[in-house]
PDB file of N, CA and C in Angstrom:
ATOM      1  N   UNK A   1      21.638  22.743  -9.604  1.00  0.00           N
ATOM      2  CA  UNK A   1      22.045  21.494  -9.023  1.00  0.00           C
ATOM      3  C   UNK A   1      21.141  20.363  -9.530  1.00  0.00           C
ATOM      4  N   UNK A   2      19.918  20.427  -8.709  1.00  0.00           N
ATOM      5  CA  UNK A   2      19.100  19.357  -9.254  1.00  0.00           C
ATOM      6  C   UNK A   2      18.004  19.763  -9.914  1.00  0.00           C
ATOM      7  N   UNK A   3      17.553  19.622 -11.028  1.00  0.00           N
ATOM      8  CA  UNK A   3      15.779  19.707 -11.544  1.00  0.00           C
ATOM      9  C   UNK A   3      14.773  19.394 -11.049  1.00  0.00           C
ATOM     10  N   UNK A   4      13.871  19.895 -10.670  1.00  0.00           N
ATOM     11  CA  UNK A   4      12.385  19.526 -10.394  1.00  0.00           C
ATOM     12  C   UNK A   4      12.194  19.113 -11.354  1.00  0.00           C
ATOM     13  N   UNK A   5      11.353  17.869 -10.484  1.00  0.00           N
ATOM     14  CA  UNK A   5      10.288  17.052 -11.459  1.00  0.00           C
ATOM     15  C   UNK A   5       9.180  17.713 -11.276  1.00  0.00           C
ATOM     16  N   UNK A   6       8.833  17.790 -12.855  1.00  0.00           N
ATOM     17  CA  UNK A   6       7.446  18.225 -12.851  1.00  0.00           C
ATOM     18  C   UNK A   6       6.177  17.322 -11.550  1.00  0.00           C
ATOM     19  N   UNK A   7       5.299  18.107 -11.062  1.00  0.00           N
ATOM     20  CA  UNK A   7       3.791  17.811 -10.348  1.00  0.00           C
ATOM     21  C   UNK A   7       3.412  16.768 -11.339  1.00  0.00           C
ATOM     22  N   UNK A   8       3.376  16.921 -12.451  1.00  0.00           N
ATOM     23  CA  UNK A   8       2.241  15.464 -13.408  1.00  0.00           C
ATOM     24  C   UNK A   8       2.711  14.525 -13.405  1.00  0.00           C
ATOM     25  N   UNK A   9       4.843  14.376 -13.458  1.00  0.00           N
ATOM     26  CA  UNK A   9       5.129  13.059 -13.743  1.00  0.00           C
ATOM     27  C   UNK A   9       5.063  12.258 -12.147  1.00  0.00           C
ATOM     28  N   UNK A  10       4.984  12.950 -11.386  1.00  0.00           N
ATOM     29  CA  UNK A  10       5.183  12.168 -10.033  1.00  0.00           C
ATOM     30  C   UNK A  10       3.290  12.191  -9.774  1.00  0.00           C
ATOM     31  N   UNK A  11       2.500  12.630 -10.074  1.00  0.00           N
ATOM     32  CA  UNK A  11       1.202  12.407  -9.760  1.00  0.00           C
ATOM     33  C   UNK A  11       0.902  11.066 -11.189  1.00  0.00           C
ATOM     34  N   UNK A  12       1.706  10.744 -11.984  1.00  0.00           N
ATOM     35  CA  UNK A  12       1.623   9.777 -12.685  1.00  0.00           C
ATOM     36  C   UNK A  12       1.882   8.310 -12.093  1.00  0.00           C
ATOM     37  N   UNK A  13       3.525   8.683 -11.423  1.00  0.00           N
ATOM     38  CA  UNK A  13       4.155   7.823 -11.028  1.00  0.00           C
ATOM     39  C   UNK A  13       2.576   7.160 -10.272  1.00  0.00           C
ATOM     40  N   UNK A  14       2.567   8.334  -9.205  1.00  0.00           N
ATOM     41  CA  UNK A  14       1.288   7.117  -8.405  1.00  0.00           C
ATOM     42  C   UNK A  14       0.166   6.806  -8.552  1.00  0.00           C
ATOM     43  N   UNK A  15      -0.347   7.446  -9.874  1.00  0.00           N
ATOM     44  CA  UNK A  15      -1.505   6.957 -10.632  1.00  0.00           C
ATOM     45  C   UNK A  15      -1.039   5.065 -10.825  1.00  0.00           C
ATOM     46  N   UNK A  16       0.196   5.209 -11.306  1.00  0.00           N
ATOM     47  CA  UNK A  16       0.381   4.058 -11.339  1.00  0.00           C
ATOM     48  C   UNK A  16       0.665   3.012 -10.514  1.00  0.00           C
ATOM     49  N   UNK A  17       1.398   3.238  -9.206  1.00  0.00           N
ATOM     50  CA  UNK A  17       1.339   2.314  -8.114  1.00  0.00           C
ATOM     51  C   UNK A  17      -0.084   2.076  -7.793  1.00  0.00           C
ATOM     52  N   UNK A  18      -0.740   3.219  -7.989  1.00  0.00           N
ATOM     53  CA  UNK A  18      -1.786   2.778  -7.137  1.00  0.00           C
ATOM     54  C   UNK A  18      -2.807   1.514  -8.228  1.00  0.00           C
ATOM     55  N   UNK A  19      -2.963   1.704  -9.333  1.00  0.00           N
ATOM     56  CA  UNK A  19      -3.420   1.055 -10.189  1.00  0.00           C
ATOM     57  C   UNK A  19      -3.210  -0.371  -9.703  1.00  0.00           C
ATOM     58  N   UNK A  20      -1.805  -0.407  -9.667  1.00  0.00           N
ATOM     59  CA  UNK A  20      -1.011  -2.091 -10.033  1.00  0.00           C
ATOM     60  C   UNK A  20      -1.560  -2.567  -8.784  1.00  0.00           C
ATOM     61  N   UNK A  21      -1.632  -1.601  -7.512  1.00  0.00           N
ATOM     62  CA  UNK A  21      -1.958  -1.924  -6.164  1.00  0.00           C
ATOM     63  C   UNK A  21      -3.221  -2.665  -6.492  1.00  0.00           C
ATOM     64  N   UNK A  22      -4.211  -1.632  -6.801  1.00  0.00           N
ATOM     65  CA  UNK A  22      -5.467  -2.119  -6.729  1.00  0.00           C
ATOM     66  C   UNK A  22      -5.672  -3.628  -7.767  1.00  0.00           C
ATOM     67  N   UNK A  23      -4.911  -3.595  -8.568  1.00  0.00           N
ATOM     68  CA  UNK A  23      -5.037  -5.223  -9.941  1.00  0.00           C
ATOM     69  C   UNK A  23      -4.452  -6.056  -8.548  1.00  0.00           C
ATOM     70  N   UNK A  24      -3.376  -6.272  -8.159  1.00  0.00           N
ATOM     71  CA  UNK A  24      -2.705  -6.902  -7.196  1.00  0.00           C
ATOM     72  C   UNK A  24      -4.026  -7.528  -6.056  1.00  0.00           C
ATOM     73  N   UNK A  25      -5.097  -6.278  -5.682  1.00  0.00           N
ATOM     74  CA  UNK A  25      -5.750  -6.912  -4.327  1.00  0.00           C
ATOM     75  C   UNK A  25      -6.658  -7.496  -5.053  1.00  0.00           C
ATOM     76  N   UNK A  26      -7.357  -7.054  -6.617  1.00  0.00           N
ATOM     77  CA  UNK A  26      -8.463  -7.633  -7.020  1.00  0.00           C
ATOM     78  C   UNK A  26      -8.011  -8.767  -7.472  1.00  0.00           C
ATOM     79  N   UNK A  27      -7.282  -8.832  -8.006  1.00  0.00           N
ATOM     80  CA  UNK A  27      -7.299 -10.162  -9.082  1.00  0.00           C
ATOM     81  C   UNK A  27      -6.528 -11.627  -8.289  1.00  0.00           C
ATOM     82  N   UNK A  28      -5.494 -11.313  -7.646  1.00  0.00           N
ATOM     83  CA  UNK A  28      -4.795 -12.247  -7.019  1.00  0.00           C
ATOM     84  C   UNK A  28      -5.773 -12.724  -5.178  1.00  0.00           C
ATOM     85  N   UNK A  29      -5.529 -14.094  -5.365  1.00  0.00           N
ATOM     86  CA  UNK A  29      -6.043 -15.042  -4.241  1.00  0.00           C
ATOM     87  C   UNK A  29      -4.573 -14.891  -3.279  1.00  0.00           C
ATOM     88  N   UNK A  30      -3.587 -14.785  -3.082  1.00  0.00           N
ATOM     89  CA  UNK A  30      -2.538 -15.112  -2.269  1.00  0.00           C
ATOM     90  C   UNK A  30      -2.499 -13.596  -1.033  1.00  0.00           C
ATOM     91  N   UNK A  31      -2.248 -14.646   0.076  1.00  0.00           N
ATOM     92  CA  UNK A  31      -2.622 -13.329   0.809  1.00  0.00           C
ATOM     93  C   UNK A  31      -1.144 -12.419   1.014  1.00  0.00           C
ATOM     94  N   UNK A  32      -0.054 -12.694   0.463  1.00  0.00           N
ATOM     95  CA  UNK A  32       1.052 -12.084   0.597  1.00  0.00           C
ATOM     96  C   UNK A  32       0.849 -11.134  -0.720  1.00  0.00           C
ATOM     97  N   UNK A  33       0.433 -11.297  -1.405  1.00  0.00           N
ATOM     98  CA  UNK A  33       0.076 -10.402  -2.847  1.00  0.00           C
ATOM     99  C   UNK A  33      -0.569  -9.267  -2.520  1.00  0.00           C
ATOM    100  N   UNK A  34      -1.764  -9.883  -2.078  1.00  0.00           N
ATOM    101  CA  UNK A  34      -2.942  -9.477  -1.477  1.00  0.00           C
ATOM    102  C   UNK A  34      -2.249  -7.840  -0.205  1.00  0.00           C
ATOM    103  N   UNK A  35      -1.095  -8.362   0.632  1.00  0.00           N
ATOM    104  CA  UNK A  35      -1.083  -7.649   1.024  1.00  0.00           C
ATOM    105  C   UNK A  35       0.116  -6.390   0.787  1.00  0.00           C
ATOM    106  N   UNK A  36       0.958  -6.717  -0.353  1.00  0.00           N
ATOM    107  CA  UNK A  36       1.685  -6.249  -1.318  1.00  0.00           C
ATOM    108  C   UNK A  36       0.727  -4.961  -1.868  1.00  0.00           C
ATOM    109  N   UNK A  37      -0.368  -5.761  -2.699  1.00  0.00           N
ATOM    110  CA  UNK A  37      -0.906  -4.748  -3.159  1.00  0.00           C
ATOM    111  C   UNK A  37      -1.347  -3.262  -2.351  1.00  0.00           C
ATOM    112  N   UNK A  38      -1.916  -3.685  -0.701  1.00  0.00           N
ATOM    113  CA  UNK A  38      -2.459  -3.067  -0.212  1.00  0.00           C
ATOM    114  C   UNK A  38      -1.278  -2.216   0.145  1.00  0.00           C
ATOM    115  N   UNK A  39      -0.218  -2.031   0.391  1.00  0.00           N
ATOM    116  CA  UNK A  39       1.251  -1.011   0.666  1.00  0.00           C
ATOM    117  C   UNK A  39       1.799  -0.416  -0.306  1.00  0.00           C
ATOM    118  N   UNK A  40       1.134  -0.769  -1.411  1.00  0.00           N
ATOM    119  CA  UNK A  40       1.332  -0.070  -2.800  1.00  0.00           C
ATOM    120  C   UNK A  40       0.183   1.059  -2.885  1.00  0.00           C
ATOM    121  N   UNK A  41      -0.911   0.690  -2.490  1.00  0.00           N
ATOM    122  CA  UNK A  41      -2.375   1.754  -2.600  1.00  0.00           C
ATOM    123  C   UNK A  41      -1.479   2.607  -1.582  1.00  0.00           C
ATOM    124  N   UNK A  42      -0.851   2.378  -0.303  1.00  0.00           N
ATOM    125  CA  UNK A  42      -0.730   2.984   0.601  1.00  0.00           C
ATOM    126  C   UNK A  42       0.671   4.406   0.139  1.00  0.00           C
ATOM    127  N   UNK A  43       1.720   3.383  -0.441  1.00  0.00           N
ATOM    128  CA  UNK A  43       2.796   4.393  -0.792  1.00  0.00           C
ATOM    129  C   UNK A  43       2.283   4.988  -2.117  1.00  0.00           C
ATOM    130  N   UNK A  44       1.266   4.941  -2.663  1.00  0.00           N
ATOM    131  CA  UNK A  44       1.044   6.053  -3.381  1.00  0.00           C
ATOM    132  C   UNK A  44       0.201   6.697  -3.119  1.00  0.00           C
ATOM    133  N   UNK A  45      -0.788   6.612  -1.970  1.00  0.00           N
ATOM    134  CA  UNK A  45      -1.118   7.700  -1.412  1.00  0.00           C
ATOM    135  C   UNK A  45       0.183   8.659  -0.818  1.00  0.00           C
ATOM    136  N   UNK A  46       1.359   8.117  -0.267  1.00  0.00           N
ATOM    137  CA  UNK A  46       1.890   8.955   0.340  1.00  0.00           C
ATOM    138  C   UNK A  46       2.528  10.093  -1.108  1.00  0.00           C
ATOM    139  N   UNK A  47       2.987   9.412  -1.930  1.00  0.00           N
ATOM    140  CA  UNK A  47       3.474  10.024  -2.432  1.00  0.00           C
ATOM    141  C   UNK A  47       2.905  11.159  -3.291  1.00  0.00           C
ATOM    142  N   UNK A  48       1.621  11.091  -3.262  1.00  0.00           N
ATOM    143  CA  UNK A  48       0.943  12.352  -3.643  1.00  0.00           C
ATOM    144  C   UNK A  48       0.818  13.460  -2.206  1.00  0.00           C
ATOM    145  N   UNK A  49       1.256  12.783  -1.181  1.00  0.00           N
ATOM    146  CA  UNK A  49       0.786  13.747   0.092  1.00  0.00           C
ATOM    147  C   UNK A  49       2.244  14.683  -0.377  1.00  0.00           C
ATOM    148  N   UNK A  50       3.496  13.861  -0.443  1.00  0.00           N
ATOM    149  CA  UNK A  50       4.731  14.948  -0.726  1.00  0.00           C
ATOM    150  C   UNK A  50       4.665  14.973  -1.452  1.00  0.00           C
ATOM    151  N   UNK A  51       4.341  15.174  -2.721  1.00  0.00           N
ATOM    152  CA  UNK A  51       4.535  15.749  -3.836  1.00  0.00           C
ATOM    153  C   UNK A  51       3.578  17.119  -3.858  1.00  0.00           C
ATOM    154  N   UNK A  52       2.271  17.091  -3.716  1.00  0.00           N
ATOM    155  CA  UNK A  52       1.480  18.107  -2.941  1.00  0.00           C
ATOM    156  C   UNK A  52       2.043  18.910  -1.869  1.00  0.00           C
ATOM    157  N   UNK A  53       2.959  18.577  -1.026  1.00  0.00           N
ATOM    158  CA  UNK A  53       3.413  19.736  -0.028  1.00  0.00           C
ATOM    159  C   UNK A  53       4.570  20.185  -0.381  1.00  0.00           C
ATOM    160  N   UNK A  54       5.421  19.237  -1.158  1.00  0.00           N
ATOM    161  CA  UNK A  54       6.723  19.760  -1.842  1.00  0.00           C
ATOM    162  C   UNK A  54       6.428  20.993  -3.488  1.00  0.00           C
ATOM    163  N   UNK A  55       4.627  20.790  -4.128  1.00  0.00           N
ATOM    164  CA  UNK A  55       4.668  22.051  -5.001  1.00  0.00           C
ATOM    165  C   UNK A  55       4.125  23.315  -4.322  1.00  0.00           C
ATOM    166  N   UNK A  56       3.326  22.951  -3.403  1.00  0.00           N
ATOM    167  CA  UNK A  56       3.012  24.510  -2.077  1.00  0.00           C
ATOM    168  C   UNK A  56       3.972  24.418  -0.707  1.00  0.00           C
ATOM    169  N   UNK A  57       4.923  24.887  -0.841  1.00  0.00           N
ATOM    170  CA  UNK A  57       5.768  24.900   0.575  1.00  0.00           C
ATOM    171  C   UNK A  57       5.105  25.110   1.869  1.00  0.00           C
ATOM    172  N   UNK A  58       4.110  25.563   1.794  1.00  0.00           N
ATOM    173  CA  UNK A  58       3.645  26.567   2.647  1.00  0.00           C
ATOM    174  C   UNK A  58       2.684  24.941   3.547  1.00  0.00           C
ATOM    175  N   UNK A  59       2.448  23.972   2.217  1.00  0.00           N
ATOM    176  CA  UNK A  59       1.612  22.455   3.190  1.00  0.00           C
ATOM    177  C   UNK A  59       3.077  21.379   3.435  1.00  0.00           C
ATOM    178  N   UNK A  60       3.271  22.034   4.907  1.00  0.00           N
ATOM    179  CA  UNK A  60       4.592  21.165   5.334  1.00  0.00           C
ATOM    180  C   UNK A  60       3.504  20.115   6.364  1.00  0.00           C
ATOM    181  N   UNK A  61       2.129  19.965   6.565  1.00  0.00           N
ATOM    182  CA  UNK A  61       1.246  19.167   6.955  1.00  0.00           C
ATOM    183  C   UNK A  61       1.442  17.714   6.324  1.00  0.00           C
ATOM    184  N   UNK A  62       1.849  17.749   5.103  1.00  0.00           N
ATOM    185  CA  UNK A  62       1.443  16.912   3.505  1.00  0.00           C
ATOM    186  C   UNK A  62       2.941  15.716   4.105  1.00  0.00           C
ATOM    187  N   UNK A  63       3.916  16.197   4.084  1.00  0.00           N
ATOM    188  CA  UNK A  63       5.088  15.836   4.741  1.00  0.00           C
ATOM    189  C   UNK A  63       4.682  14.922   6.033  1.00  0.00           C
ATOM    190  N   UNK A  64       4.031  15.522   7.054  1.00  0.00           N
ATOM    191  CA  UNK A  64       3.772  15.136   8.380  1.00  0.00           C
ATOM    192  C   UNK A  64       3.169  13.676   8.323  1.00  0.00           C
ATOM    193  N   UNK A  65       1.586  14.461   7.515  1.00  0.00           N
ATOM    194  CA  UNK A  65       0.503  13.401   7.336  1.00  0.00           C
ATOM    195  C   UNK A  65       1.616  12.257   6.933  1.00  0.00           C
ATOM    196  N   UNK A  66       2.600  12.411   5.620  1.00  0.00           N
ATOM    197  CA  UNK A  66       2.958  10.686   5.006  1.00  0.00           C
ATOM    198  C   UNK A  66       3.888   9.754   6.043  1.00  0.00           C
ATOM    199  N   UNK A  67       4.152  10.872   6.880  1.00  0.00           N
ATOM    200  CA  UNK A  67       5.197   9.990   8.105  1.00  0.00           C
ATOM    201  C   UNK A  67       4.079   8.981   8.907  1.00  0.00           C
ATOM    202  N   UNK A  68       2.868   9.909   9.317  1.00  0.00           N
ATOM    203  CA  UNK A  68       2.067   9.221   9.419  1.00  0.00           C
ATOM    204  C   UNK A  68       1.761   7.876   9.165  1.00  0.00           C
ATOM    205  N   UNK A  69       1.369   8.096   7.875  1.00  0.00           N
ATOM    206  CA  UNK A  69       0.880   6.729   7.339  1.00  0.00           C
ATOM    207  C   UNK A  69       1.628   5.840   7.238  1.00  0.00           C
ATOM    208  N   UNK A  70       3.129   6.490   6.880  1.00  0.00           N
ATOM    209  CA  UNK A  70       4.251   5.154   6.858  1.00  0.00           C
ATOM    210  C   UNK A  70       3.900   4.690   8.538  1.00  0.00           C
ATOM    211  N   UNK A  71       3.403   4.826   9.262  1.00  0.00           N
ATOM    212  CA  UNK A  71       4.357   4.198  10.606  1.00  0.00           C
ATOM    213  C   UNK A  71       2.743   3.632  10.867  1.00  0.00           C
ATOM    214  N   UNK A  72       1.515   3.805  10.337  1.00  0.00           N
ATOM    215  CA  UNK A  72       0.373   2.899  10.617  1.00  0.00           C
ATOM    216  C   UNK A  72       0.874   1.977   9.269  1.00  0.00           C
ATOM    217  N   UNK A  73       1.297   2.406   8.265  1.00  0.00           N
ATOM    218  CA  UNK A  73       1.225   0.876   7.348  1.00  0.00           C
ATOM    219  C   UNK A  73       2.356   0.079   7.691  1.00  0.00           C
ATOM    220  N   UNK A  74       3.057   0.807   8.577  1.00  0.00           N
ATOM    221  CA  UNK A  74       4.385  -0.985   9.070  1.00  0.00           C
ATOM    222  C   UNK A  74       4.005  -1.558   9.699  1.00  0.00           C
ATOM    223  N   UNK A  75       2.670  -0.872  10.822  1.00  0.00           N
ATOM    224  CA  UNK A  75       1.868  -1.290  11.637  1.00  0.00           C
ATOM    225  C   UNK A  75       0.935  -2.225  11.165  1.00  0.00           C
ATOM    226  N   UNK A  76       0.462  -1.937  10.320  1.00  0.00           N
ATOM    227  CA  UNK A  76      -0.401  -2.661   9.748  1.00  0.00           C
ATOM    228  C   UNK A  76      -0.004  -3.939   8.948  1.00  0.00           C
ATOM    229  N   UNK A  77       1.197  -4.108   8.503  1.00  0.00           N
ATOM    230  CA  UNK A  77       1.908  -5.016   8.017  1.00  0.00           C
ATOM    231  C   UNK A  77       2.609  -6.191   8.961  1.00  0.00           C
ATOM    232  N   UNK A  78       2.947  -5.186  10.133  1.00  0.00           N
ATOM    233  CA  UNK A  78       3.155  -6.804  10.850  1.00  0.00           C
ATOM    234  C   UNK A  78       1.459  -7.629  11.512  1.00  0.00           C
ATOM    235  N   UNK A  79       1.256  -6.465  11.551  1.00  0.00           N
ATOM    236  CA  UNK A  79      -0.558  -7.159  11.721  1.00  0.00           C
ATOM    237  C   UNK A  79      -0.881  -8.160  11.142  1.00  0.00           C
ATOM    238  N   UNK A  80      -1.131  -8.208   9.774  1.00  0.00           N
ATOM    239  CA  UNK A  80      -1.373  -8.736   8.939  1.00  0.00           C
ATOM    240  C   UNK A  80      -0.151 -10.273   8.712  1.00  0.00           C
ATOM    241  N   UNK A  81       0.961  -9.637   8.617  1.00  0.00           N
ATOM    242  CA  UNK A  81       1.882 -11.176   8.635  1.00  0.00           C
ATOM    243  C   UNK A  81       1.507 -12.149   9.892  1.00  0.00           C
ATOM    244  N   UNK A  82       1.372 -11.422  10.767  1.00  0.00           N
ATOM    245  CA  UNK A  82       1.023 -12.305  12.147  1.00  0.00           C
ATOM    246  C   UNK A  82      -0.804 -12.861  11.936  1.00  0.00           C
ATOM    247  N   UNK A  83      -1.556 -11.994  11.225  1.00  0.00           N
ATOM    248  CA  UNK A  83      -3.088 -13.042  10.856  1.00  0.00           C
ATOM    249  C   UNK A  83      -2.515 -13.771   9.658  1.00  0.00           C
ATOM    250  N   UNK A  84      -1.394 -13.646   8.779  1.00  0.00           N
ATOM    251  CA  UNK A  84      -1.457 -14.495   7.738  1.00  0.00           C
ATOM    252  C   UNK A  84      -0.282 -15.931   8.253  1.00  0.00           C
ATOM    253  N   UNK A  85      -0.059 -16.064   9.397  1.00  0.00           N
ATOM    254  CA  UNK A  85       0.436 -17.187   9.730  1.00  0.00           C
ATOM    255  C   UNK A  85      -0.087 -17.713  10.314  1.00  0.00           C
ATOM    256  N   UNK A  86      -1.373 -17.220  10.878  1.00  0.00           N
ATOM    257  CA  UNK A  86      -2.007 -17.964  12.141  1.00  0.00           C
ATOM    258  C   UNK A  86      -3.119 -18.670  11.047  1.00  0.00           C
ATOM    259  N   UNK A  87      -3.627 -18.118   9.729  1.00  0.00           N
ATOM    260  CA  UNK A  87      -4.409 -18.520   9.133  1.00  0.00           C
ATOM    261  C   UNK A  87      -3.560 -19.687   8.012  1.00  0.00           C
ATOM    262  N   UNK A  88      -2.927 -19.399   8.019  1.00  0.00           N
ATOM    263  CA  UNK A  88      -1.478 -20.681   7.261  1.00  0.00           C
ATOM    264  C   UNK A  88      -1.150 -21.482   8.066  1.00  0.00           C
ATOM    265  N   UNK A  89      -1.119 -21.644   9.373  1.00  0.00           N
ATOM    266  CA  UNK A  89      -1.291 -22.480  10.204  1.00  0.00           C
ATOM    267  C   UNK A  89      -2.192 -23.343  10.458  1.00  0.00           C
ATOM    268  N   UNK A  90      -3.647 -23.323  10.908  1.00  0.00           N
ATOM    269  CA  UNK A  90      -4.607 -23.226  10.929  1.00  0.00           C
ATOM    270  C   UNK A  90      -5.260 -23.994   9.816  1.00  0.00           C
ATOM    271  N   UNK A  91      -5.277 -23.845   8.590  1.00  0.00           N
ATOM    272  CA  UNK A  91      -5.849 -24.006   7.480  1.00  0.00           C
ATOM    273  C   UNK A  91      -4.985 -24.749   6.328  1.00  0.00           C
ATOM    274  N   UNK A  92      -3.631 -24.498   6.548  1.00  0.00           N
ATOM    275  CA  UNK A  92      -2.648 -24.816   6.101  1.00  0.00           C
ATOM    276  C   UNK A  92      -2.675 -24.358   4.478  1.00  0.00           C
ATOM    277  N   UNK A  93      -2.940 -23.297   3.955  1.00  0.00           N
ATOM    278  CA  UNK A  93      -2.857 -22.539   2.968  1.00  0.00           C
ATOM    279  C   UNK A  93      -2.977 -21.017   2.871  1.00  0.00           C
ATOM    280  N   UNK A  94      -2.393 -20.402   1.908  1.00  0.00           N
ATOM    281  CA  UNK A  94      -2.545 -19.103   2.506  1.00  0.00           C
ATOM    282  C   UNK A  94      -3.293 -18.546   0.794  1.00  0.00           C
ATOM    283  N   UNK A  95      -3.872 -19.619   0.354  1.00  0.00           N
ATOM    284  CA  UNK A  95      -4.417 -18.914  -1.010  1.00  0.00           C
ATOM    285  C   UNK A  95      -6.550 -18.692  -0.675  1.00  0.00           C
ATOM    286  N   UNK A  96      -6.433 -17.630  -0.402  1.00  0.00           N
ATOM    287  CA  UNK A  96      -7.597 -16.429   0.020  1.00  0.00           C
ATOM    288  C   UNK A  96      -9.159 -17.513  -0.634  1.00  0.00           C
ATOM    289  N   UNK A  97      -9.229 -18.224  -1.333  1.00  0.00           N
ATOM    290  CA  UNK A  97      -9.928 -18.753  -2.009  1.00  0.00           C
ATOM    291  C   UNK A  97     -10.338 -20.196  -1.310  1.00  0.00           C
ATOM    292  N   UNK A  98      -9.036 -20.906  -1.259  1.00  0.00           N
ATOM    293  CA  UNK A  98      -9.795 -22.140  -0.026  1.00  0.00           C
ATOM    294  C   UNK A  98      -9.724 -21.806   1.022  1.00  0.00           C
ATOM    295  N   UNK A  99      -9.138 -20.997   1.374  1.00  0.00           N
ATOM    296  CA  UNK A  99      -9.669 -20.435   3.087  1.00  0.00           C
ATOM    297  C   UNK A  99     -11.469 -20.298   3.398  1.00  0.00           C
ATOM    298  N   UNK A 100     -11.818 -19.080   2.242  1.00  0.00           N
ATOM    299  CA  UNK A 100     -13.209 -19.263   2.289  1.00  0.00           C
ATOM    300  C   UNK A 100     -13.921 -20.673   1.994  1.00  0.00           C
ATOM    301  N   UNK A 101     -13.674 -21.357   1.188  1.00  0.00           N
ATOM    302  CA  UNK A 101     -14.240 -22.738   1.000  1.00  0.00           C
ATOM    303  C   UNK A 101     -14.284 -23.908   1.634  1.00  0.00           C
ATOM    304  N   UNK A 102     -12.958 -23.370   2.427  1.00  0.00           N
ATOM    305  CA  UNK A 102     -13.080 -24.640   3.751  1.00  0.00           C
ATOM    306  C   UNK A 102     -13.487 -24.327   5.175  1.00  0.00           C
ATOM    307  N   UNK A 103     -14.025 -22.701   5.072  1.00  0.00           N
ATOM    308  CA  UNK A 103     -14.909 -22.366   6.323  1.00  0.00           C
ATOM    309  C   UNK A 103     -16.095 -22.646   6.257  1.00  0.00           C
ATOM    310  N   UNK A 104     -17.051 -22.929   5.002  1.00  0.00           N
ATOM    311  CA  UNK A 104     -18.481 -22.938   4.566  1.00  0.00           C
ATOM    312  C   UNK A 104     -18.450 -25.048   5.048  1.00  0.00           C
TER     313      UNK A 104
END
């Protein structure tokens, strides 16, 4: 019916989300980027948790754990939209760079 994907190309795949994640939080000032990036580190952690329990059947934990994390990172996402309006409010910019410069 269907082919398995090989363990390397999907431990690639999130070599690479996670990469772009991490360029995304370092390099960019915008806090919507900023927090883009950080749900990218996050879904490729998950996706090594199932891909890891989907090549040992036997870690149906791996599965559990990523439900997990999905439901703290939506959590964590409206968190974050709700500090990034109050600080866009407030400050009236949401670029990470004069925020700090107009608190000093």
């Amino acid at each position: 019916m269907f082919s398995q994907i090989p363990l390397e190309h999907i431990l690639l795949l999130s070599a690479a989300l996670f990469t772009i994640g991490v360029l995304a939080v370092t390099t960019n000032r915008r806090a919507a980027v900023v927090q883009m990036g950080i749900e990218l580190i996050f879904n490729a952690a998950n996706l090594n948790l199932v891909a890891f329990s989907r090549h040992d059947p036997q870690l149906l934990q791996g599965q559990l754990f990523s439900l997990f994390v999905i439901l703290v990172a939506a959590a964590e996402a409206a968190v974050a939209l709700a500090i990034v309006l109050k600080v866009y409010q407030h400050f009236r910019t949401a670029n990470l760079n004069q925020i700090v410069s107009k608190e000093d």
